[in-house]
N, C-alpha and C. Protein backbone atom coordinates (compact mmCIF):
# COMPACT_ATOMS: atom_id res chain seq x y z
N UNK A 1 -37.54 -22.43 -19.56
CA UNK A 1 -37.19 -21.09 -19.17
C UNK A 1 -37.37 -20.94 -17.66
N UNK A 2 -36.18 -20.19 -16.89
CA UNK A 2 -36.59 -19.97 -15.76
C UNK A 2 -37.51 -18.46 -14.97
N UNK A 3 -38.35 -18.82 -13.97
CA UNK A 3 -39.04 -18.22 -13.99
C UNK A 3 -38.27 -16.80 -13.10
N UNK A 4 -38.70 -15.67 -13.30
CA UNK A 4 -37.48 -14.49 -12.84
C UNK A 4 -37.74 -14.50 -11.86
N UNK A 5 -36.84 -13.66 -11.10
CA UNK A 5 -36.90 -13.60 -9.38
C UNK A 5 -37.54 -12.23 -9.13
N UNK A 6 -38.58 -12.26 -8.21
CA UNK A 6 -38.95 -11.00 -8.29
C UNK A 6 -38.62 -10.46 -6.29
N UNK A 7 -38.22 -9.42 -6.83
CA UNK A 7 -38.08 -8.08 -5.52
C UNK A 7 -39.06 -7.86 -4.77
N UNK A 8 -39.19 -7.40 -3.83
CA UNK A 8 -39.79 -6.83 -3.09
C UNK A 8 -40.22 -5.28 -4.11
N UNK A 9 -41.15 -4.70 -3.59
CA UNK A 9 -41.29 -3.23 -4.01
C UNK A 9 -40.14 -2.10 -3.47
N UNK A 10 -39.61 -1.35 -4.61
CA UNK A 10 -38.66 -0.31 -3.88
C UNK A 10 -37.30 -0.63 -3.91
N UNK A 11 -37.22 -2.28 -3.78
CA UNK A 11 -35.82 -2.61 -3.77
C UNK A 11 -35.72 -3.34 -5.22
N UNK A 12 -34.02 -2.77 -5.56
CA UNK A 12 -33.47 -3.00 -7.04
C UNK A 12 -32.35 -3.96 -6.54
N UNK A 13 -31.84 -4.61 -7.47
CA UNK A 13 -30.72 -5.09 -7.58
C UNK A 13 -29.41 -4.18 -8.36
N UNK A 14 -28.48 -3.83 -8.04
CA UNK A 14 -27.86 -3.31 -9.15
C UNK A 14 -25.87 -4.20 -9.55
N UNK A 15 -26.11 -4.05 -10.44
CA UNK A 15 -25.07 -5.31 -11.09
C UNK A 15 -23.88 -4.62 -11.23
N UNK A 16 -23.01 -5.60 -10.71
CA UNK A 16 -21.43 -5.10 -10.87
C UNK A 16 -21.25 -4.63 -9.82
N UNK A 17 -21.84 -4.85 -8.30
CA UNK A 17 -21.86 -4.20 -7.27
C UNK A 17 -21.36 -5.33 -6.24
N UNK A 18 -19.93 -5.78 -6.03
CA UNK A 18 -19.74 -6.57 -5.33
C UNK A 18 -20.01 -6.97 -4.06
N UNK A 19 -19.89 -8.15 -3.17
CA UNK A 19 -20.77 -8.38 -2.13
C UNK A 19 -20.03 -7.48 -0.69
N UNK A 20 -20.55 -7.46 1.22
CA UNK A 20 -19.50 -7.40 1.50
C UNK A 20 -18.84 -7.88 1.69
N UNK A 21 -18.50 -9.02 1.33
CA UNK A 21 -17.87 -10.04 1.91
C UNK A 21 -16.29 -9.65 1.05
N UNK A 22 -16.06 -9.07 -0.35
CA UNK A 22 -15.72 -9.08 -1.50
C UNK A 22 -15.07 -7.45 -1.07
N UNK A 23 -16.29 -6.52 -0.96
CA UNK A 23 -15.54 -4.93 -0.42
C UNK A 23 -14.85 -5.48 1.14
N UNK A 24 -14.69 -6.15 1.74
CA UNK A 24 -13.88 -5.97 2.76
C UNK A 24 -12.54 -6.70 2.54
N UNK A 25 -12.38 -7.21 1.63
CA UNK A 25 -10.70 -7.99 1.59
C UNK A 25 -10.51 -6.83 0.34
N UNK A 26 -11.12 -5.97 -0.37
CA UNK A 26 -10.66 -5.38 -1.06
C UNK A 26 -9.99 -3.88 -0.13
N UNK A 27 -10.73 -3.87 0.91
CA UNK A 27 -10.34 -2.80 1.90
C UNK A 27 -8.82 -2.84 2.68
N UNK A 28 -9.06 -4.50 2.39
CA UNK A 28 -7.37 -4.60 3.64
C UNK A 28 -6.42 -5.12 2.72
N UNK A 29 -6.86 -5.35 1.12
CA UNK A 29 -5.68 -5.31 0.32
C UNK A 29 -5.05 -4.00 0.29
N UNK A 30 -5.71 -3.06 0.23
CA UNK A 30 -5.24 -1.58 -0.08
C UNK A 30 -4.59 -0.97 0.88
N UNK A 31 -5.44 -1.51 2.27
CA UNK A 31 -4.12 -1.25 3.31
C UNK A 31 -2.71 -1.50 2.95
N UNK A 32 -3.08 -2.87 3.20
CA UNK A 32 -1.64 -3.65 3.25
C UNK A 32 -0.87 -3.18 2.52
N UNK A 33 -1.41 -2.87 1.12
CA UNK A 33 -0.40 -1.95 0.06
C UNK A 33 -0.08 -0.67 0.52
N UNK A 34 -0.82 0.13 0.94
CA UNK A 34 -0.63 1.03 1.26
C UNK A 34 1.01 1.06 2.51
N UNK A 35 0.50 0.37 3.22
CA UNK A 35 1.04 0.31 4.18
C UNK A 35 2.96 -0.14 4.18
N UNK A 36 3.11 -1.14 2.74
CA UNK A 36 3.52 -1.43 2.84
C UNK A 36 4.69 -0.48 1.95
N UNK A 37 4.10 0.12 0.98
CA UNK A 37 4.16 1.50 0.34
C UNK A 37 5.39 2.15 1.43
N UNK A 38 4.36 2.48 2.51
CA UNK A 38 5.28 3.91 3.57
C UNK A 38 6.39 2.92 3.97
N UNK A 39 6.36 1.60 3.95
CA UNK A 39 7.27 1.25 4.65
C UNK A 39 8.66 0.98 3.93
N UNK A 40 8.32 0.97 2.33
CA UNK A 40 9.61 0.57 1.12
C UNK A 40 10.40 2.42 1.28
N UNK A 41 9.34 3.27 1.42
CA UNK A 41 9.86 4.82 1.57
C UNK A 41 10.19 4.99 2.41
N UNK A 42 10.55 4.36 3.75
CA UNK A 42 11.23 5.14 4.84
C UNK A 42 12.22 4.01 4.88
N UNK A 43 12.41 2.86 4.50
CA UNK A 43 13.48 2.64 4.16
C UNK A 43 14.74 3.19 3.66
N UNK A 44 13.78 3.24 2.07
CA UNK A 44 14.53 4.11 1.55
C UNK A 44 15.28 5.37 1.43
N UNK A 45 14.60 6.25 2.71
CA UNK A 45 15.13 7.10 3.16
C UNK A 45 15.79 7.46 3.98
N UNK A 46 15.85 6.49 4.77
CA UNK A 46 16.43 5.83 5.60
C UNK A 46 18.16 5.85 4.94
N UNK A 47 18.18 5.19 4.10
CA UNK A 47 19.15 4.39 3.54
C UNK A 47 19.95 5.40 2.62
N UNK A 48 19.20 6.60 2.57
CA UNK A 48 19.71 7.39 1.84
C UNK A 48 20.19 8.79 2.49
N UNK A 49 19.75 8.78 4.19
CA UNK A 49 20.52 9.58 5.12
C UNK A 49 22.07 8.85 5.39
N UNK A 50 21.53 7.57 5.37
CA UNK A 50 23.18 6.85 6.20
C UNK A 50 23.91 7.42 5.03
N UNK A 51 23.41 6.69 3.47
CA UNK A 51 24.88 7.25 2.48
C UNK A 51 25.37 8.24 2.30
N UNK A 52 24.66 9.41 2.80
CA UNK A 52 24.79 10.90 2.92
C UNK A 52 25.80 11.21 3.75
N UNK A 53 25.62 10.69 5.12
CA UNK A 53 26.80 10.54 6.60
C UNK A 53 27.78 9.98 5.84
N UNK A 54 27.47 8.81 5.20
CA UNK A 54 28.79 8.17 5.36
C UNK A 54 29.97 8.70 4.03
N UNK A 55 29.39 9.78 3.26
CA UNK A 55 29.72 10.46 2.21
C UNK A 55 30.73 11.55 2.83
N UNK A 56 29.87 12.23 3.95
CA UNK A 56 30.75 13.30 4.51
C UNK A 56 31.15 12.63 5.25
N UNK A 57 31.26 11.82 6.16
CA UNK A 57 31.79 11.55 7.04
C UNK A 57 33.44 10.88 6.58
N UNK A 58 33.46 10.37 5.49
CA UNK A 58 34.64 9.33 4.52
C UNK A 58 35.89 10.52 4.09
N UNK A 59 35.76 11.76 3.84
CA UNK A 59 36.92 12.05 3.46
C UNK A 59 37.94 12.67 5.18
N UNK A 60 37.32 12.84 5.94
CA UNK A 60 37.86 13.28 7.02
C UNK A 60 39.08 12.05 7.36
N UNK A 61 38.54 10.87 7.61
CA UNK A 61 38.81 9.40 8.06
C UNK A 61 39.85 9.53 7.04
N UNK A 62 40.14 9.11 5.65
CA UNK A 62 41.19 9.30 4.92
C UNK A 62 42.45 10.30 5.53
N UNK A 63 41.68 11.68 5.89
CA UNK A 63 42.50 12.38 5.46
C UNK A 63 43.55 12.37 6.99
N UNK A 64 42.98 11.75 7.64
CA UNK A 64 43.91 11.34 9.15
C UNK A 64 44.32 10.40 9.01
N UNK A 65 44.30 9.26 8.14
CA UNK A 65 44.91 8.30 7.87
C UNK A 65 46.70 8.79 7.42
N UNK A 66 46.55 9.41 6.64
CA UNK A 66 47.65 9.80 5.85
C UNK A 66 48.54 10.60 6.27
């Protein structure tokens, strides 16, 4: 049997409490997601002003064609 590890007085261990080594790549995963988040949405919105222009902008062009 091994013999337990004992603490100092006052100080606990508490479990399920990851290291920092562990909370800091969990910090800049969430960025990165985050980040990468705003960047799929302004794309996308992006992309969804041009089809808007190019919606109104398309029957004019026809209609001088003709």
């Amino acid at each position: 049997m091994e013999p337990e590890k004992l603490l100092p007085q006052g100080e606990t261990v508490q479990p399920g409490v990851p290291s920092q080594k562990a909370q800091s790549w969990g910090a800049v995963i969430s960025i990165i997601i985050i980040v990468l988040m705003i960047i799929v949405g302004a794309f996308y919105s992006w992309g969804k002003r041009i089809a808007e222009e190019q919606t109104l902008t398309a029957p004019s062009v026809t209609q001088e064609n003709q």
